[in-house]
Protein backbone atom coordinates (compact mmCIF):
# COMPACT_ATOMS: atom_id res chain seq x y z
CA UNK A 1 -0.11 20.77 22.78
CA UNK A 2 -2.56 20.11 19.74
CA UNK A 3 -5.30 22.06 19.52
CA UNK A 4 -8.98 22.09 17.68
CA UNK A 5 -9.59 24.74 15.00
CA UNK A 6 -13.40 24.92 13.17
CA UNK A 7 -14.41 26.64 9.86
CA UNK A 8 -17.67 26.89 8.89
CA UNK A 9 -20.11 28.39 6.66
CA UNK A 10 -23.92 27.94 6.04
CA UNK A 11 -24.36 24.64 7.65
CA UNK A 12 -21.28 22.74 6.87
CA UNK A 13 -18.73 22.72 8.91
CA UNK A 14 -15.17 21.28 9.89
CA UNK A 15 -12.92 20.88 12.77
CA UNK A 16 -9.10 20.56 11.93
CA UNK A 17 -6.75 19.24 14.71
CA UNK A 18 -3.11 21.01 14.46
CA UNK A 19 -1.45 17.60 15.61
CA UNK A 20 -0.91 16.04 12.16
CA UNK A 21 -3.35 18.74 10.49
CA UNK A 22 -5.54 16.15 10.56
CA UNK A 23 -9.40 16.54 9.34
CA UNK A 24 -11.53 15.37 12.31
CA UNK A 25 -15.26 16.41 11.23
CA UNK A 26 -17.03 17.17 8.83
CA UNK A 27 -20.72 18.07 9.62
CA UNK A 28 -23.79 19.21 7.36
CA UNK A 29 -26.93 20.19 9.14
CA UNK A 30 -25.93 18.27 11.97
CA UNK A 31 -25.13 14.93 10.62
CA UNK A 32 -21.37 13.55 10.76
CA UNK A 33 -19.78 12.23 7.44
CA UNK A 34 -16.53 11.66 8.87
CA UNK A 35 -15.42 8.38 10.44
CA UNK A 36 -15.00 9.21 14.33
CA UNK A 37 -12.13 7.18 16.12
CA UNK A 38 -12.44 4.16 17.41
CA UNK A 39 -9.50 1.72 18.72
CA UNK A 40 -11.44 -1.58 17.86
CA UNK A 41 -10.85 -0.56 14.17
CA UNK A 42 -8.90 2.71 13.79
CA UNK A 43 -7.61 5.57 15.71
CA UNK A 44 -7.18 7.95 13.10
CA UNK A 45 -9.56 9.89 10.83
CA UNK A 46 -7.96 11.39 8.09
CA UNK A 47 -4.30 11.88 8.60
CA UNK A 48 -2.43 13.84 5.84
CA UNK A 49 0.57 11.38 3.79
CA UNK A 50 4.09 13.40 3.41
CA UNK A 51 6.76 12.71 2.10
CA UNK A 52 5.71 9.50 1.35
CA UNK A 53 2.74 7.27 0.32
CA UNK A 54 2.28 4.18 1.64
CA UNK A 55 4.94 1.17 2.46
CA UNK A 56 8.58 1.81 1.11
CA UNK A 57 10.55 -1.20 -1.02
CA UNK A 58 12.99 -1.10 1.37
CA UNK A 59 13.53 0.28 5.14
CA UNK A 60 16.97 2.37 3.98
CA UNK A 61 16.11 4.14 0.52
CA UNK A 62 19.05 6.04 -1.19
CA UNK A 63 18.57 9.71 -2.53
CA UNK A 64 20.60 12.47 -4.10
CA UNK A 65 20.55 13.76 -0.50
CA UNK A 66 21.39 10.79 1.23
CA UNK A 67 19.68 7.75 2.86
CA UNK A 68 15.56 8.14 4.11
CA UNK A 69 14.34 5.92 6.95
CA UNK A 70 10.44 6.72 6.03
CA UNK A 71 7.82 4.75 7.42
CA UNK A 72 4.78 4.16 6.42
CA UNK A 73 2.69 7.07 4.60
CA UNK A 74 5.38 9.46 6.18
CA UNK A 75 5.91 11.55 8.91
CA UNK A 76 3.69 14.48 8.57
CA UNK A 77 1.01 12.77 10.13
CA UNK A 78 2.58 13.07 13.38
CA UNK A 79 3.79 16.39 13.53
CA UNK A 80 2.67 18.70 15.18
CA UNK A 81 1.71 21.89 12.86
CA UNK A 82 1.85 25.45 13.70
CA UNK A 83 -1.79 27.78 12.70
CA UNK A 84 -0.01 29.98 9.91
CA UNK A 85 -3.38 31.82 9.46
CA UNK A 86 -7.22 31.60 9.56
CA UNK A 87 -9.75 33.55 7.28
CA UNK A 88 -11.42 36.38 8.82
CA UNK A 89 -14.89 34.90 8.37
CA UNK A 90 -13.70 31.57 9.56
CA UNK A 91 -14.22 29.79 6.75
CA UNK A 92 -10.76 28.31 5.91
CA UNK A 93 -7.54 27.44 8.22
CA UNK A 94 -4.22 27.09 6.95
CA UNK A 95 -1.15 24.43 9.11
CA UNK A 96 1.86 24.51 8.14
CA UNK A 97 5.34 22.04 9.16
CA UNK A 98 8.82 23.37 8.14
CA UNK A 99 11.50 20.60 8.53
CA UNK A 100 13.48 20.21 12.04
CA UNK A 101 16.23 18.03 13.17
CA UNK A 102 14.06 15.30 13.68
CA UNK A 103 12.50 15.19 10.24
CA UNK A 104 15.96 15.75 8.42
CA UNK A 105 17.15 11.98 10.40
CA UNK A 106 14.75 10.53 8.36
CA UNK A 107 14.44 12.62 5.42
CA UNK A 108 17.71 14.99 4.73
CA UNK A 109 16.01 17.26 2.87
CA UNK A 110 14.57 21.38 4.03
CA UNK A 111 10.57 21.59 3.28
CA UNK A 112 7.39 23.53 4.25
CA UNK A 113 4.45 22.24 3.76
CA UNK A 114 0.99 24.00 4.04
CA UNK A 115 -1.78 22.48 4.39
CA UNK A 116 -5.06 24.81 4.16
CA UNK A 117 -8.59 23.38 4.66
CA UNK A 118 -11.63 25.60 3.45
CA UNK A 119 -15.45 25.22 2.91
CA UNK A 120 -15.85 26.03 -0.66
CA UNK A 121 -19.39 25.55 -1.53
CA UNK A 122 -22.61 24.55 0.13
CA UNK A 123 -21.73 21.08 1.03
CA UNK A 124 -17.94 21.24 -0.58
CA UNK A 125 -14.72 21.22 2.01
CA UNK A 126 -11.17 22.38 -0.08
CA UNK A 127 -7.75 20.56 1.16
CA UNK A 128 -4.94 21.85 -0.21
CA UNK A 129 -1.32 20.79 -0.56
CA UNK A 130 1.12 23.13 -0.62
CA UNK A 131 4.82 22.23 -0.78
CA UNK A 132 7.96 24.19 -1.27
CA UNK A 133 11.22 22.73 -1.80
CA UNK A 134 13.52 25.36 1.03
CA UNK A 135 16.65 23.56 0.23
CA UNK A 136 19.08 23.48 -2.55
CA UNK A 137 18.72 19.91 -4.23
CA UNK A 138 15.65 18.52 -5.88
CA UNK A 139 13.38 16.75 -3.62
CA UNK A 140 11.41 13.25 -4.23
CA UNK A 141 8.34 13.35 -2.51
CA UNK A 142 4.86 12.12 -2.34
CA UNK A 143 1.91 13.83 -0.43
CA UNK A 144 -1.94 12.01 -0.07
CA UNK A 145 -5.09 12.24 1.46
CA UNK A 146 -6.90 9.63 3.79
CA UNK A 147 -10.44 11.19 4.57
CA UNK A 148 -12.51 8.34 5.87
CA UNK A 149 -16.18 8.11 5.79
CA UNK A 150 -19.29 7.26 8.15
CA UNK A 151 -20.71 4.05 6.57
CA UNK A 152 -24.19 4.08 6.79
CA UNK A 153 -23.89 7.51 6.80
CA UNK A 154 -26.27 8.85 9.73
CA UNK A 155 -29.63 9.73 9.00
CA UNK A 156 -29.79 8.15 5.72
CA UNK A 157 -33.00 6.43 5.86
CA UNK A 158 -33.25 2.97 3.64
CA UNK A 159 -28.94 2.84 3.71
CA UNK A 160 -28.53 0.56 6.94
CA UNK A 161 -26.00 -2.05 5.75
CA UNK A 162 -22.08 -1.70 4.60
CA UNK A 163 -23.65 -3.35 1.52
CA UNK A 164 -26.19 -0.43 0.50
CA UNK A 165 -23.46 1.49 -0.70
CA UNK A 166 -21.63 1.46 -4.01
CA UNK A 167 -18.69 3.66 -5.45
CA UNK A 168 -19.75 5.79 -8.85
CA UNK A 169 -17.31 6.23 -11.54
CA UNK A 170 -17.83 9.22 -13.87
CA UNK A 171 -18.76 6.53 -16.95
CA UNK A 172 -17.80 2.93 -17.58
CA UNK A 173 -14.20 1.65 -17.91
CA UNK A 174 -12.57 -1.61 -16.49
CA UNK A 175 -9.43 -1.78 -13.89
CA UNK A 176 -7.73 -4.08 -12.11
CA UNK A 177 -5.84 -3.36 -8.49
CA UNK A 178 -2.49 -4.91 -7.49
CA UNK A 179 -2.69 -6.90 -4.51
CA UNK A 180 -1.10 -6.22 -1.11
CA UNK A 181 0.89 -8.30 0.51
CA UNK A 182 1.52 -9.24 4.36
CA UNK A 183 4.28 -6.33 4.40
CA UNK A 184 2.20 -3.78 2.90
CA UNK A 185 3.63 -3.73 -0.94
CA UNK A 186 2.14 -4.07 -3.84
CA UNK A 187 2.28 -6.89 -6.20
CA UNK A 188 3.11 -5.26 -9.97
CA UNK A 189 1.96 -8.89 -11.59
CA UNK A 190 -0.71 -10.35 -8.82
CA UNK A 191 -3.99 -8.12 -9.85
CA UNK A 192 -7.19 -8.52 -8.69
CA UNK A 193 -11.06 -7.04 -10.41
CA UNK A 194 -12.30 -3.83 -9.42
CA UNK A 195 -14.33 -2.70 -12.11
CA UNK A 196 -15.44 -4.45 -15.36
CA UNK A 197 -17.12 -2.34 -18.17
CA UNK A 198 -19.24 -0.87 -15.66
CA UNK A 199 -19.48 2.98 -14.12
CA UNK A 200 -19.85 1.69 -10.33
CA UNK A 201 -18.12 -0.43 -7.45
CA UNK A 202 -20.38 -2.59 -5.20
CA UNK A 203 -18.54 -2.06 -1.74
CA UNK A 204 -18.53 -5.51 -0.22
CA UNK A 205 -16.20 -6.71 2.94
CA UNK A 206 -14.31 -8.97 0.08
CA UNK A 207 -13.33 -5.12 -1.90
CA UNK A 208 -10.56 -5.49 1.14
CA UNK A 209 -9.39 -9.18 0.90
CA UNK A 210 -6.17 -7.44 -0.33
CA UNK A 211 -5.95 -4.78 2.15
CA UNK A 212 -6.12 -1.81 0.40
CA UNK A 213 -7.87 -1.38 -3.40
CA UNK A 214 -5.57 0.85 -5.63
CA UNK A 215 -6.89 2.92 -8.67
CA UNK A 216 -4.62 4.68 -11.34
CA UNK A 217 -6.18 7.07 -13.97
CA UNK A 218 -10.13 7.18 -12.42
CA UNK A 219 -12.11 8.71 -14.80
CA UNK A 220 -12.37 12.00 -14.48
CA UNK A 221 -10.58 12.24 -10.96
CA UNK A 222 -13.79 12.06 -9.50
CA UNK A 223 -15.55 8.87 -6.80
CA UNK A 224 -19.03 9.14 -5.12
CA UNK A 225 -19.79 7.19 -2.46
CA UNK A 226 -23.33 6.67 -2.23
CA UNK A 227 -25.93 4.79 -0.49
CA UNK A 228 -28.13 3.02 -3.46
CA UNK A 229 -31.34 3.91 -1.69
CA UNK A 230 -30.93 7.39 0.02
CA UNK A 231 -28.64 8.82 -2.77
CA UNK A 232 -26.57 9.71 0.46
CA UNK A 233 -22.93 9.92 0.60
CA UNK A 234 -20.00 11.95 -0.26
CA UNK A 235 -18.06 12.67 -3.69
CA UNK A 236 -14.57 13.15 -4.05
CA UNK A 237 -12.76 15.83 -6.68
CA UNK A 238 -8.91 15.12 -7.32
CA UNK A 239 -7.41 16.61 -10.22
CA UNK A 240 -3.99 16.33 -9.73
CA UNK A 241 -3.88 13.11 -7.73
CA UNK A 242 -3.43 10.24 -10.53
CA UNK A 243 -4.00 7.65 -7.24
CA UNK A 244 -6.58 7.24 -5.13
CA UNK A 245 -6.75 4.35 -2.34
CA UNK A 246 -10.08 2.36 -1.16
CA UNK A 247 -9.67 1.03 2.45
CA UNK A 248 -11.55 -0.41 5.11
CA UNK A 249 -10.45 -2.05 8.25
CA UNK A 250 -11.30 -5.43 8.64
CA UNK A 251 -13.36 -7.20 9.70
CA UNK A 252 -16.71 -5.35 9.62
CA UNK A 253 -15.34 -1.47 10.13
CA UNK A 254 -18.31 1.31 9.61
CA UNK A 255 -16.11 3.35 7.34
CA UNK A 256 -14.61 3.48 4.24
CA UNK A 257 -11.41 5.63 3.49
CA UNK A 258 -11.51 7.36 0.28
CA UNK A 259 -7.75 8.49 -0.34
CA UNK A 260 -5.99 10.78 -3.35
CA UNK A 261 -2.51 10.23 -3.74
CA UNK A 262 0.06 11.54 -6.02
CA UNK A 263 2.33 7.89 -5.29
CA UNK A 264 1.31 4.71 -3.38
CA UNK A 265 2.55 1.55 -1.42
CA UNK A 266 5.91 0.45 -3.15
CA UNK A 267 5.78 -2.30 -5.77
CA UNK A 268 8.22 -4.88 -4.32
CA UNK A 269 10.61 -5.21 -6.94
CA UNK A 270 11.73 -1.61 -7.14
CA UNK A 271 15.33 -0.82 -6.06
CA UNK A 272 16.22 1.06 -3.26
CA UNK A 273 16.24 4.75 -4.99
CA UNK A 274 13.91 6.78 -3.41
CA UNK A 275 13.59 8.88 -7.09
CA UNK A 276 12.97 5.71 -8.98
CA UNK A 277 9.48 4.92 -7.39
CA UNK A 278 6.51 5.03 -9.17
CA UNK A 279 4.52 8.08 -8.85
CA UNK A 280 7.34 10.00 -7.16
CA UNK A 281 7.66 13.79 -8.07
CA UNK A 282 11.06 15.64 -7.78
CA UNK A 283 10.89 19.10 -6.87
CA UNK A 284 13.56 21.77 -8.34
CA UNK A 285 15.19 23.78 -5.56
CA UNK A 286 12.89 26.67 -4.66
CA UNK A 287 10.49 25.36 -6.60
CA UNK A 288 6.65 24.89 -4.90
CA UNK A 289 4.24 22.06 -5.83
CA UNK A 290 0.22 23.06 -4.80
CA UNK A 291 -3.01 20.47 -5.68
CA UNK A 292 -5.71 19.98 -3.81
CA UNK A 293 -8.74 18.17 -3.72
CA UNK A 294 -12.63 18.69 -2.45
CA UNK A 295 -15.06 16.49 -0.42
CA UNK A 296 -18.71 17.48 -1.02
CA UNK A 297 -21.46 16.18 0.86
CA UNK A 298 -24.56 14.80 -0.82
């Protein structure tokens, strides 16, 4: 049975559910920044992506281990975790998922992953990824984020539309996002705008006429959300995460998802090798891969 864990210190504070180690607050002085569930758009808040990212290229994918059957994003997200430990001044939590018969049917391959949340600053939550390769050939995997975000964010006066709020870029540049299609890959030669020699992203209900808006290479690793009037919002820190995902459920959803990835949704003329996909990282036997990234609240 899942069960709630909260850190907190000064006024920030988080509540972690062990099903899916899934981030289901996050609350500053009494305002909410995280999207709360809602079936009319979206019944999850921000589950965690292991060991995969997004669509696959193909249902059966071939490995040095032996075929994978992932779904979407994974299966990590709906796990549950066991509590490996919490800090003594309650300030950080730390879930971990070892791999189990179930897991290996899909994905033949021994794992723990840890995932540890912590309140690092004023205003700053810490996730961190922590996995370990347990078994004795090297493991493709890819492990994301999927925090999603109150927008209007509550109590921030003068910010009342979807429209008063803009992503900033830490200076100008100019990208363009492959398109989605109706089975959830992306399109390596169909590209849309995103950003044009500028240093910010209007966020209009068209950003998501593609599904889901796909960045490589953001400046800095670093995205703030903010409302143009208040200055309200949230800011994202992801060094180590070369992806990061823009999403909103259509039509008319009050969030906006705001995800680091280390892979994404599978271009649709790869081949059927789960190594040869783009942003995939192979981990040596024994070997442990940790990044992390940090959510601070403006």
């Amino acid at each position: 049975m899942s069960t709630i864990t909260e850190i907190s210190q000064g006024g920030l504070s988080a509540q972690i559910e062990s099903h899916g180690a899934q981030l289901m607050s996050l609350v500053l002085d009494g305002n909410e920044y995280l999207w709360q569930r809602d079936p009319r758009w979206w019944t999850k808040t921000s589950p965690v992506l292991f060991p995969a990212v997004g669509f696959p290229p193909h249902a059966v994918q071939q490995s040095v281990a032996g075929p994978c059957r992932l779904g979407k994003h994974g299966f990590a997200r709906d796990h549950e975790f066991a509590i490996e430990a919490v800090a003594e001044d309650g300030s950080s939590v730390t879930f971990e998922l070892v791999d189990s018969a179930e897991t290996r049917a899909v994905y033949p391959y021994p794992f723990k992953l840890q995932l540890t949340y912590a309140v690092t600053g004023p205003a700053t939550l810490t996730q961190t990824f922590r996995v370990e390769n347990t078994g004795t050939q090297p493991m493709p995997f890819s492990v994301g984020g999927h925090p999603a975000f109150n927008v209007p964010v509550p109590g921030a006066a003068g910010d009342d539309a979807f429209e008063d709020y803009e992503l900033r870029f830490a200076r100008t540049w100019t990208y363009r996002s492959p398109k989605i299609n109706a089975q959830g890959l992306a399109l390596r030669d169909d590209t849309f705008p995103v950003v044009e020699d500028a240093d910010a992203m209007p966020l209009t209900r068209s950003c998501f006429d593609f599904d889901t808006v796909t960045l490589e290479d953001v400046p800095e690793r670093t995205i703030t959300m903010v409302g143009k009037n208040s200055g309200r919002g949230v800011r994202l820190d992801f060094p180590g995460f070369d992806f990061v995902g823009i999403w909103s459920a259509q039509p008319e959803a009050p969030f906006v998802a705001i995800e680091p990835w280390t892979g994404h949704a599978g271009y649709t003329d790869e081949d059927d090798v789960l190594e040869h996909r783009d942003g995939i990282i192979v981990l040596e036997p024994g070997a442990v891969d940790e990044r992390s990234f940090s959510i601070t609240v403006l």
